[in-house]
PDB file of N, CA and C in Angstrom:
ATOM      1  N   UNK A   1      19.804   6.705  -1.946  1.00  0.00           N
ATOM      2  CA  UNK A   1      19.915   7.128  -0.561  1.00  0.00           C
ATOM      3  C   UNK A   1      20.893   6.251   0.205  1.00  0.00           C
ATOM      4  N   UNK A   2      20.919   5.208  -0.135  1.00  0.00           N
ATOM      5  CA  UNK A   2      21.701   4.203   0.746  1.00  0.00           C
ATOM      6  C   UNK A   2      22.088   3.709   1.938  1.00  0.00           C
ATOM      7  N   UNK A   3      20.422   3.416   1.945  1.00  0.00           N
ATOM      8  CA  UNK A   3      19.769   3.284   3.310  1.00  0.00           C
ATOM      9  C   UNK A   3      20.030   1.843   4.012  1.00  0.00           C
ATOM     10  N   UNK A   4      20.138   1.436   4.937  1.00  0.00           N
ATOM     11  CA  UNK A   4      20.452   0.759   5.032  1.00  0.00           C
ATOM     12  C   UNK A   4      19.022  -0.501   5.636  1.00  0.00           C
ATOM     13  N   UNK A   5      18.778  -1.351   5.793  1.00  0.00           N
ATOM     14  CA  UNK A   5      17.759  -2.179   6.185  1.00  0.00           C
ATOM     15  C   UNK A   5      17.330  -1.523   7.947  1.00  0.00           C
ATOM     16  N   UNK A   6      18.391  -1.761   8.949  1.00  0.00           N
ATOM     17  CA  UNK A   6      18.553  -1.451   9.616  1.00  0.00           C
ATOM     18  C   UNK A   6      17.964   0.284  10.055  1.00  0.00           C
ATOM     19  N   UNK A   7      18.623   1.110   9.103  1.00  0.00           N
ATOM     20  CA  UNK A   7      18.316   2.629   9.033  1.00  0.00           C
ATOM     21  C   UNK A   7      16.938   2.903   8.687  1.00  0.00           C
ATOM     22  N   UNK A   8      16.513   2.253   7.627  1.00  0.00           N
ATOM     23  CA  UNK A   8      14.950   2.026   7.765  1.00  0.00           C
ATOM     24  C   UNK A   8      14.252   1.833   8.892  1.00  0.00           C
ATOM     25  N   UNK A   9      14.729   0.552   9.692  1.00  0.00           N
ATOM     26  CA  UNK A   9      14.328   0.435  10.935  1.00  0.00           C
ATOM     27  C   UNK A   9      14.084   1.247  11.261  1.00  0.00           C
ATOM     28  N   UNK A  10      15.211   1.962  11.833  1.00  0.00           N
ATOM     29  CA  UNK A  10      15.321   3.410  12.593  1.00  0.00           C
ATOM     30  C   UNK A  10      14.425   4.283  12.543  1.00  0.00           C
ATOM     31  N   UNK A  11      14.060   4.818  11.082  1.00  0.00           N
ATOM     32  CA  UNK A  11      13.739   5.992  10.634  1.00  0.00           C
ATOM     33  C   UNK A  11      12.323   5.540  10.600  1.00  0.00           C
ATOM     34  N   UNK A  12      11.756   4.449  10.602  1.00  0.00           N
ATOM     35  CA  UNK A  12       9.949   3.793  10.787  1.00  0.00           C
ATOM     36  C   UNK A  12       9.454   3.652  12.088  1.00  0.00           C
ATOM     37  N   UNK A  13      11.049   3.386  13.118  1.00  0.00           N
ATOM     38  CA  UNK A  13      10.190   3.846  14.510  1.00  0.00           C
ATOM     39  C   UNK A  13       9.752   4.867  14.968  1.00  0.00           C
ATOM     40  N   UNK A  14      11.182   5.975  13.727  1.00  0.00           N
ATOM     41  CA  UNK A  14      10.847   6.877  14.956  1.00  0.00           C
ATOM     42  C   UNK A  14       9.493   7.543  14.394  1.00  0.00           C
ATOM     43  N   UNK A  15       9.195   7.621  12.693  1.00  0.00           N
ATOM     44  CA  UNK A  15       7.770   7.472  12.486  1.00  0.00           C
ATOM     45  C   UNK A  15       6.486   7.410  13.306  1.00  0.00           C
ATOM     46  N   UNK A  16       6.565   6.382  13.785  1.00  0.00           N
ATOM     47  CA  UNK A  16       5.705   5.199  14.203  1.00  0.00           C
ATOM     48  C   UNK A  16       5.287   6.186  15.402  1.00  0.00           C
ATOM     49  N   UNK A  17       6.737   6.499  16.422  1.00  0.00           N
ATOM     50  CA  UNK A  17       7.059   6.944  17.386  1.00  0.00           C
ATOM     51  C   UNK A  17       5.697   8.427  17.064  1.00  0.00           C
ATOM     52  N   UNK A  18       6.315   9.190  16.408  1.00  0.00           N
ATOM     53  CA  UNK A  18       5.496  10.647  16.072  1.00  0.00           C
ATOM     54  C   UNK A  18       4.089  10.669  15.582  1.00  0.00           C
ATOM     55  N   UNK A  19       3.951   9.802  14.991  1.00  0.00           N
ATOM     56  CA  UNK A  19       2.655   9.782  14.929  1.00  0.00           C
ATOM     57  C   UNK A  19       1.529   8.942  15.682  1.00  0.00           C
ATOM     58  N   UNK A  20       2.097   8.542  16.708  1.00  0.00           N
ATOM     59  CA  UNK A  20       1.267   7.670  17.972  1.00  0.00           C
ATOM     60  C   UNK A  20       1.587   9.198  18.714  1.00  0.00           C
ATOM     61  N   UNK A  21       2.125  10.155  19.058  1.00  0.00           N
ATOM     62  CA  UNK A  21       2.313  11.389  19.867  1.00  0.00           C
ATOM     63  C   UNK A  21       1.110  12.056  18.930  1.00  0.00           C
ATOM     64  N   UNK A  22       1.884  12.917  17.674  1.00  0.00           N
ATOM     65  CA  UNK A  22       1.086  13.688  17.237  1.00  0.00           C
ATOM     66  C   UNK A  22       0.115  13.631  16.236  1.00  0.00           C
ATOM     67  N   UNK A  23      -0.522  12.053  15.675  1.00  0.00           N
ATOM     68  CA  UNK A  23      -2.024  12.015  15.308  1.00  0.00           C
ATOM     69  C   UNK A  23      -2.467  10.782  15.506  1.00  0.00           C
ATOM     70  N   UNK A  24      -2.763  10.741  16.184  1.00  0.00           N
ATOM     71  CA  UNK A  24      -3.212   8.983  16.562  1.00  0.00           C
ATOM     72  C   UNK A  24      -2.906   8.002  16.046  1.00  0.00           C
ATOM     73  N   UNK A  25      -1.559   8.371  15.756  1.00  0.00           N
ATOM     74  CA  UNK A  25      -1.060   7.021  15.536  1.00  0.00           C
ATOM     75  C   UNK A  25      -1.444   6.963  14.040  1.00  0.00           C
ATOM     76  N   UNK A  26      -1.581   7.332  12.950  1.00  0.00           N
ATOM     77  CA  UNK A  26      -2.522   6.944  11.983  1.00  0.00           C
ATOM     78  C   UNK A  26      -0.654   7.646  10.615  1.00  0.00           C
ATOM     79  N   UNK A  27      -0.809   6.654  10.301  1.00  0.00           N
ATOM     80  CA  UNK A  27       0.495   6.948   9.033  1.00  0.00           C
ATOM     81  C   UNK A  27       0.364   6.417   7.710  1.00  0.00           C
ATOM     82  N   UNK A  28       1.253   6.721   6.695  1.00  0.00           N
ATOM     83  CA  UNK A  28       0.574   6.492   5.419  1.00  0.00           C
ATOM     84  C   UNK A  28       2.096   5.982   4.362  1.00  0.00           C
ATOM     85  N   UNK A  29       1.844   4.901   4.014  1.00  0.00           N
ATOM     86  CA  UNK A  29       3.403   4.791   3.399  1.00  0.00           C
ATOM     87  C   UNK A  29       3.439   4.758   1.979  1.00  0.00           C
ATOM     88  N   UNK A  30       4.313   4.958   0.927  1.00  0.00           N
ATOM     89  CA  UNK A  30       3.454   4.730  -0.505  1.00  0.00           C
ATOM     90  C   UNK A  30       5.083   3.975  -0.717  1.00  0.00           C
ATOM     91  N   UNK A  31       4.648   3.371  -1.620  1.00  0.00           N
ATOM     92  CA  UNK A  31       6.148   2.180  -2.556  1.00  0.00           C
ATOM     93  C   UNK A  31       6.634   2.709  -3.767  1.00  0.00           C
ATOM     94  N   UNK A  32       7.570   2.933  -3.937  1.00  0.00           N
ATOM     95  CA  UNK A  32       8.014   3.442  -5.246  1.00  0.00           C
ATOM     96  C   UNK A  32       8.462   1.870  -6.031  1.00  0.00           C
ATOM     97  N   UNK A  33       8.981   1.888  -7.011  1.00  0.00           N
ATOM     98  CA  UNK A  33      10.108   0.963  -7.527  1.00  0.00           C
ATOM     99  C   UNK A  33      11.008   1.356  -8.119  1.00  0.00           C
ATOM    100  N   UNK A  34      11.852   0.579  -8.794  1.00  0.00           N
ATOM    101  CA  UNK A  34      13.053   1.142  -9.456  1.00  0.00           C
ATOM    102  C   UNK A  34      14.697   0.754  -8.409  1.00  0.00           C
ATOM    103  N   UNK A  35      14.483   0.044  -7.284  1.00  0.00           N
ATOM    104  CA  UNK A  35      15.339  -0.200  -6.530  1.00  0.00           C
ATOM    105  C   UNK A  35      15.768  -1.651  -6.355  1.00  0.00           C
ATOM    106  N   UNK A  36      16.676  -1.963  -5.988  1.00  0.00           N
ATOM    107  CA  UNK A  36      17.252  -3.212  -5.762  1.00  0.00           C
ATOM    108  C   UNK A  36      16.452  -4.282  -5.331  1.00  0.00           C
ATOM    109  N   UNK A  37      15.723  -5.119  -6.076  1.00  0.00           N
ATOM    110  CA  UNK A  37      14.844  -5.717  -5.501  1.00  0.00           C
ATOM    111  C   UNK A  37      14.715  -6.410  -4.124  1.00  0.00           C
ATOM    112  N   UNK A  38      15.720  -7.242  -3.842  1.00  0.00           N
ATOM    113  CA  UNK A  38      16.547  -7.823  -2.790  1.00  0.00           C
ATOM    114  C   UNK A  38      16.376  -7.024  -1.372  1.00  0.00           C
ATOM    115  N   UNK A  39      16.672  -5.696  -1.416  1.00  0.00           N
ATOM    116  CA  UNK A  39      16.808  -4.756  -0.853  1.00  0.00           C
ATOM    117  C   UNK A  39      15.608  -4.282  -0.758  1.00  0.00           C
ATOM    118  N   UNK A  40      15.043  -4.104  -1.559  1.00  0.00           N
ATOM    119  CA  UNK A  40      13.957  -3.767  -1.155  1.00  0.00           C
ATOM    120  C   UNK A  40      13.046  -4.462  -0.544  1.00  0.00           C
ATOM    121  N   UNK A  41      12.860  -5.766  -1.083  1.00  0.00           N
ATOM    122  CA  UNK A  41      12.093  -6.940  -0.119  1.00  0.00           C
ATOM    123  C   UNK A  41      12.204  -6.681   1.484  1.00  0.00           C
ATOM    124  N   UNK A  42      13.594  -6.801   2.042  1.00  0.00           N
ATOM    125  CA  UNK A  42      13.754  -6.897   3.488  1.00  0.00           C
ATOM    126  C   UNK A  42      13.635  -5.265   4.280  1.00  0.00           C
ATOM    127  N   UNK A  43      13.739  -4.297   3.113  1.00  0.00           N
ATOM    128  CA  UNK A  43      12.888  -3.240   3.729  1.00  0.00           C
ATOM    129  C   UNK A  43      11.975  -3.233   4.271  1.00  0.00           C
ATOM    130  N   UNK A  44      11.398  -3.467   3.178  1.00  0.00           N
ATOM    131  CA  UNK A  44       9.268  -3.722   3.026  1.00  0.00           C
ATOM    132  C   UNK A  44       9.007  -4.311   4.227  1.00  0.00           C
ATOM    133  N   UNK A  45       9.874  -5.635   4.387  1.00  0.00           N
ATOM    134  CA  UNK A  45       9.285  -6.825   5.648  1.00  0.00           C
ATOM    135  C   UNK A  45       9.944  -6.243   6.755  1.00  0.00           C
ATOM    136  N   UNK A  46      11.178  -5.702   7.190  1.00  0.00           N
ATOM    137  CA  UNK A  46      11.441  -4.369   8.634  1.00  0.00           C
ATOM    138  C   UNK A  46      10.411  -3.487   8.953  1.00  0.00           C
ATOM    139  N   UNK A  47       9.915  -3.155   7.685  1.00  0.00           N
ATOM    140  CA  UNK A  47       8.631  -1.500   7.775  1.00  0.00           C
ATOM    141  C   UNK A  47       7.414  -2.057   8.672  1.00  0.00           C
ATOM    142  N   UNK A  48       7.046  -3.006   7.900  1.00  0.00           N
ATOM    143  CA  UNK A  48       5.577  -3.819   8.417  1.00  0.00           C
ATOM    144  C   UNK A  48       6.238  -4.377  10.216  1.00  0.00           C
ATOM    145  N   UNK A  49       7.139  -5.312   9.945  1.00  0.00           N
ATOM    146  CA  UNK A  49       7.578  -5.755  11.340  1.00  0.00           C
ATOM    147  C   UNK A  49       7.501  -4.449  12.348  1.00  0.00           C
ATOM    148  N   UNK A  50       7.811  -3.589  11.990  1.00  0.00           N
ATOM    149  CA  UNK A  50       8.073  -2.275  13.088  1.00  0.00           C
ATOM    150  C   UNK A  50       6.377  -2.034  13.326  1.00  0.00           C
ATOM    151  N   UNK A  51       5.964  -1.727  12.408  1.00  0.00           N
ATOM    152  CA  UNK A  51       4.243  -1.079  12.548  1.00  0.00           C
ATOM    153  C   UNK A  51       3.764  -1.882  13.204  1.00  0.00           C
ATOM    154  N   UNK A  52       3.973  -3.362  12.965  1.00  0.00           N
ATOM    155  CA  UNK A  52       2.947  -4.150  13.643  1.00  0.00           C
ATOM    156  C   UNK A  52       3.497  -4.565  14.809  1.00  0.00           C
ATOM    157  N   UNK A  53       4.333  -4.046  15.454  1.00  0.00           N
ATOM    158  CA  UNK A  53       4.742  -4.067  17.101  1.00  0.00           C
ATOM    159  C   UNK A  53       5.668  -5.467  16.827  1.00  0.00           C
ATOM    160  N   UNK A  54       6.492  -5.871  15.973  1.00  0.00           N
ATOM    161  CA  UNK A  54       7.173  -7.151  15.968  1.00  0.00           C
ATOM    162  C   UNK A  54       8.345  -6.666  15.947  1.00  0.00           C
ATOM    163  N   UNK A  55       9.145  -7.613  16.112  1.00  0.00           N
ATOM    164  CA  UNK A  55      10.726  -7.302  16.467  1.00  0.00           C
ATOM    165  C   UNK A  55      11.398  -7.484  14.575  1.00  0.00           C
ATOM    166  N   UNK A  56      12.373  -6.575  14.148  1.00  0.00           N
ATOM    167  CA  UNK A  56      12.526  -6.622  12.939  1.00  0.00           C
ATOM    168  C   UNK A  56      13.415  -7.379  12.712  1.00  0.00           C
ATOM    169  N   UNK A  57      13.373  -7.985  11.597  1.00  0.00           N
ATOM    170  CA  UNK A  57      14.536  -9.190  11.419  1.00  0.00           C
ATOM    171  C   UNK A  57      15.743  -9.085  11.639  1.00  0.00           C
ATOM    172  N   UNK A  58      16.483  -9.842  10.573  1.00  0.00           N
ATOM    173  CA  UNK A  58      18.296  -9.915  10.877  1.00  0.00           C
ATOM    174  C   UNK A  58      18.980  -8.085  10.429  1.00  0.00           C
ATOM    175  N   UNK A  59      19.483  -7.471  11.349  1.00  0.00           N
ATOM    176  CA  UNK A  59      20.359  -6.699  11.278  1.00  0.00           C
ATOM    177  C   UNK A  59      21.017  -6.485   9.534  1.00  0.00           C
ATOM    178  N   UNK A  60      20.500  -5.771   8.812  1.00  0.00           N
ATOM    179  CA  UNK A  60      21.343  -5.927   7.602  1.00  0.00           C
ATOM    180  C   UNK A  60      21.327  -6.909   7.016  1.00  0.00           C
ATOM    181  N   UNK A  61      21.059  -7.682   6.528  1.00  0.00           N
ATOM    182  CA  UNK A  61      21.202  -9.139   5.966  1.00  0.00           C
ATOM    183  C   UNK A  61      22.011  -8.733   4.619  1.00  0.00           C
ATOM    184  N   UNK A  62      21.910  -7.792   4.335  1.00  0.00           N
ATOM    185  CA  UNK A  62      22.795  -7.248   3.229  1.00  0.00           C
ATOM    186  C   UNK A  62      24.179  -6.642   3.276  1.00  0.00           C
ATOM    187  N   UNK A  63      24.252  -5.937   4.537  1.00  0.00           N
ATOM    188  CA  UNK A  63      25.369  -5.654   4.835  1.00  0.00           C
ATOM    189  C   UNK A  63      26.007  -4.394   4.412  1.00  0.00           C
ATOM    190  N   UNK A  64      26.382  -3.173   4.558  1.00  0.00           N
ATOM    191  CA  UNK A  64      26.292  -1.970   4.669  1.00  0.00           C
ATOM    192  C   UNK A  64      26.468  -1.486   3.003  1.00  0.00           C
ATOM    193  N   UNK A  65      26.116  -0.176   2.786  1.00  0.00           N
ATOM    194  CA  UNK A  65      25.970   0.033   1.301  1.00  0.00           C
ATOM    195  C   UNK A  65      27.179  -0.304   0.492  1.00  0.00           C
ATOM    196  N   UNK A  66      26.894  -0.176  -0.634  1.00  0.00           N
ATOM    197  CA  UNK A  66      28.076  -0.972  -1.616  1.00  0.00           C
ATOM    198  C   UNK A  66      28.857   0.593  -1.977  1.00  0.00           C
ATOM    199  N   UNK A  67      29.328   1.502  -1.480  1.00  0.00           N
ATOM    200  CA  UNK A  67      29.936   2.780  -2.040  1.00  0.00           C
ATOM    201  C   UNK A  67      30.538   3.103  -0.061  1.00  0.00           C
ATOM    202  N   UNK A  68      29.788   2.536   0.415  1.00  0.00           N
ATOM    203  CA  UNK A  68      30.494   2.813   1.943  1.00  0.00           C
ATOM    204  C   UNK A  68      29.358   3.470   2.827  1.00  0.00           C
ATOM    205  N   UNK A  69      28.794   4.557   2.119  1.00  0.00           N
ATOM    206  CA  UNK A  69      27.680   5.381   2.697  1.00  0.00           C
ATOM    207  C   UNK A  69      28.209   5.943   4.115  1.00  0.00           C
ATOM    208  N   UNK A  70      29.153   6.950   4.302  1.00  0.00           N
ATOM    209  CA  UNK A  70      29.612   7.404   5.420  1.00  0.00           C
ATOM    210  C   UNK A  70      28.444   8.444   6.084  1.00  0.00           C
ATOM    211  N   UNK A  71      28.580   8.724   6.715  1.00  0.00           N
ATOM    212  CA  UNK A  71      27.019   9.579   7.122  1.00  0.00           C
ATOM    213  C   UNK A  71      27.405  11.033   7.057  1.00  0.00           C
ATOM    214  N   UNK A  72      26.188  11.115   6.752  1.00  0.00           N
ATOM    215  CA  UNK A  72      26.038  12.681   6.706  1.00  0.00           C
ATOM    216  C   UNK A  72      25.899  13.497   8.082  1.00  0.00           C
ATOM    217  N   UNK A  73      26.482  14.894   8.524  1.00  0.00           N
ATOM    218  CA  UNK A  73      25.497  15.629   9.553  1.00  0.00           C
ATOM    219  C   UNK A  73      24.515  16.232   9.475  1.00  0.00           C
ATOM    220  N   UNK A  74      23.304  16.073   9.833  1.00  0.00           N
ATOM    221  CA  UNK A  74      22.361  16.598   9.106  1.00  0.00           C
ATOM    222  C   UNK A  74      21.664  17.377  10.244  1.00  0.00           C
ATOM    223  N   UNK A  75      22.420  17.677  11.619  1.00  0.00           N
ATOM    224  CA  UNK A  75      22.306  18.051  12.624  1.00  0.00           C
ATOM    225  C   UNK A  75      21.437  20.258  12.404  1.00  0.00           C
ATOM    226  N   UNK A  76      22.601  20.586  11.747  1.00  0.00           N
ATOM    227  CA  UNK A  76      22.271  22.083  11.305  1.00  0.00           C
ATOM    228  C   UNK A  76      20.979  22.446  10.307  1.00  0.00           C
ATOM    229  N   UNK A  77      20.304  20.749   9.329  1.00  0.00           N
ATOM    230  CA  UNK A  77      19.241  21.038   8.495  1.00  0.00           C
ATOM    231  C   UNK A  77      18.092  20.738   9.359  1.00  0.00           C
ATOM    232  N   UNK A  78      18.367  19.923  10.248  1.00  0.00           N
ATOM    233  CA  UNK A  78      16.879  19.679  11.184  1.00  0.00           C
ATOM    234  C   UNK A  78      16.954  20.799  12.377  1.00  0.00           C
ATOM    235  N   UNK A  79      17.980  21.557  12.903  1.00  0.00           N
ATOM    236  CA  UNK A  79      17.650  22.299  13.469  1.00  0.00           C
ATOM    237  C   UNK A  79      17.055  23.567  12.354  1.00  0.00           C
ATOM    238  N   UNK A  80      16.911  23.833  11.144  1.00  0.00           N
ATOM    239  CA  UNK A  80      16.227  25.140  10.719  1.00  0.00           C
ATOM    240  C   UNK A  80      15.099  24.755  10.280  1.00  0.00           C
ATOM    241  N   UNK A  81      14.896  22.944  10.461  1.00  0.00           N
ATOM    242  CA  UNK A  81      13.459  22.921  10.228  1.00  0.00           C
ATOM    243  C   UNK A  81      12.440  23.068  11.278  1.00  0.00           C
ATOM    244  N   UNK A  82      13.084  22.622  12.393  1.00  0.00           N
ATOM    245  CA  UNK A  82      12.265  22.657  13.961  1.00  0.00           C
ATOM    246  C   UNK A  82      12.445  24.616  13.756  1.00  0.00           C
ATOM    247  N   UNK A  83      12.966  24.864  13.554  1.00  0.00           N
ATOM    248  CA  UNK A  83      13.051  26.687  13.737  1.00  0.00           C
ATOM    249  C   UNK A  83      11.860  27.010  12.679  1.00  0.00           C
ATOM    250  N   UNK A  84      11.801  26.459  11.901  1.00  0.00           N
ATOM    251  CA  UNK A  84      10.813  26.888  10.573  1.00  0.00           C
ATOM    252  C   UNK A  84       9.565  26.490  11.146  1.00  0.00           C
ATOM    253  N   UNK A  85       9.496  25.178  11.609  1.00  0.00           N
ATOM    254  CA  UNK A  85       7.610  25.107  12.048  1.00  0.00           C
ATOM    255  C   UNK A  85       7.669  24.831  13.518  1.00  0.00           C
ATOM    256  N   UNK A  86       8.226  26.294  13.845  1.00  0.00           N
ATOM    257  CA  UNK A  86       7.831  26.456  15.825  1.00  0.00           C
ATOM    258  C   UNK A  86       8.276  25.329  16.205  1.00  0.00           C
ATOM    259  N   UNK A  87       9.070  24.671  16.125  1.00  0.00           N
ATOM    260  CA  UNK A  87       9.496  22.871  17.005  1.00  0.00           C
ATOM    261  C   UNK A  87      10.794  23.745  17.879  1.00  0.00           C
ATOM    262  N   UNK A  88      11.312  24.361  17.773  1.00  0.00           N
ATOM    263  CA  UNK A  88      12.541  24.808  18.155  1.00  0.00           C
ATOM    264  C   UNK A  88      12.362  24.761  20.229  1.00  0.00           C
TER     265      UNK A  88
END
C-alpha cells in the first residue's frame, strides 16, 4: 500500500473520528505481518497514540515511500460507495 506513518495517522483519526459519531466510539483493529518491520513498529505506536487521545510522534521518521507513492484519486470510488449505502 505504501502508506505512509503519517497517512496512517490520517486514516486512524478519521476512524476514530466515525466511530465516536456512528457507534460509540467502539473500534476493532487486527495486525497482520509480513511488512517492514521498522515500519511497522512506528505505525503500531501512531495507531495507539491517536486512540488514546495523544499527539502522534515524529512526522514520518521514515520518510516517504521508497517507489515515490504518488497518490491516487480515489475521489469517483468513494463517491459510488456513499451512493451504494445511502451516504450520498
Amino acid at each position: 500500500m505504501q502508506v505512509t506513518v503519517s497517512g496512517y495517522v490520517r486514516m486512524v483519526t478519521i476512524l476514530k473520528r466515525l466511530a465516536t459519531e456512528l457507534c460509540q466510539g467502539r473500534l476493532v483493529f487486527a495486525l497482520e505481518g509480513g511488512y517492514h518491520l521498522e515500519a511497522l513498529a512506528h505505525s503500531v505506536k501512531a495507531t495507539l497514540e491517536v486512540l488514546l487521545g495523544m499527539p502522534a510522534g515524529a512526522d514520518d521518521p521514515l520518510g516517504p515511500p521508497p517507489h515515490g507513492g504518488s497518490a491516487i484519486d480515489i475521489t469517483a470510488l468513494l463517491q459510488r460507495i456513499k451512493v451504494t449505502h445511502g451516504l450520498a
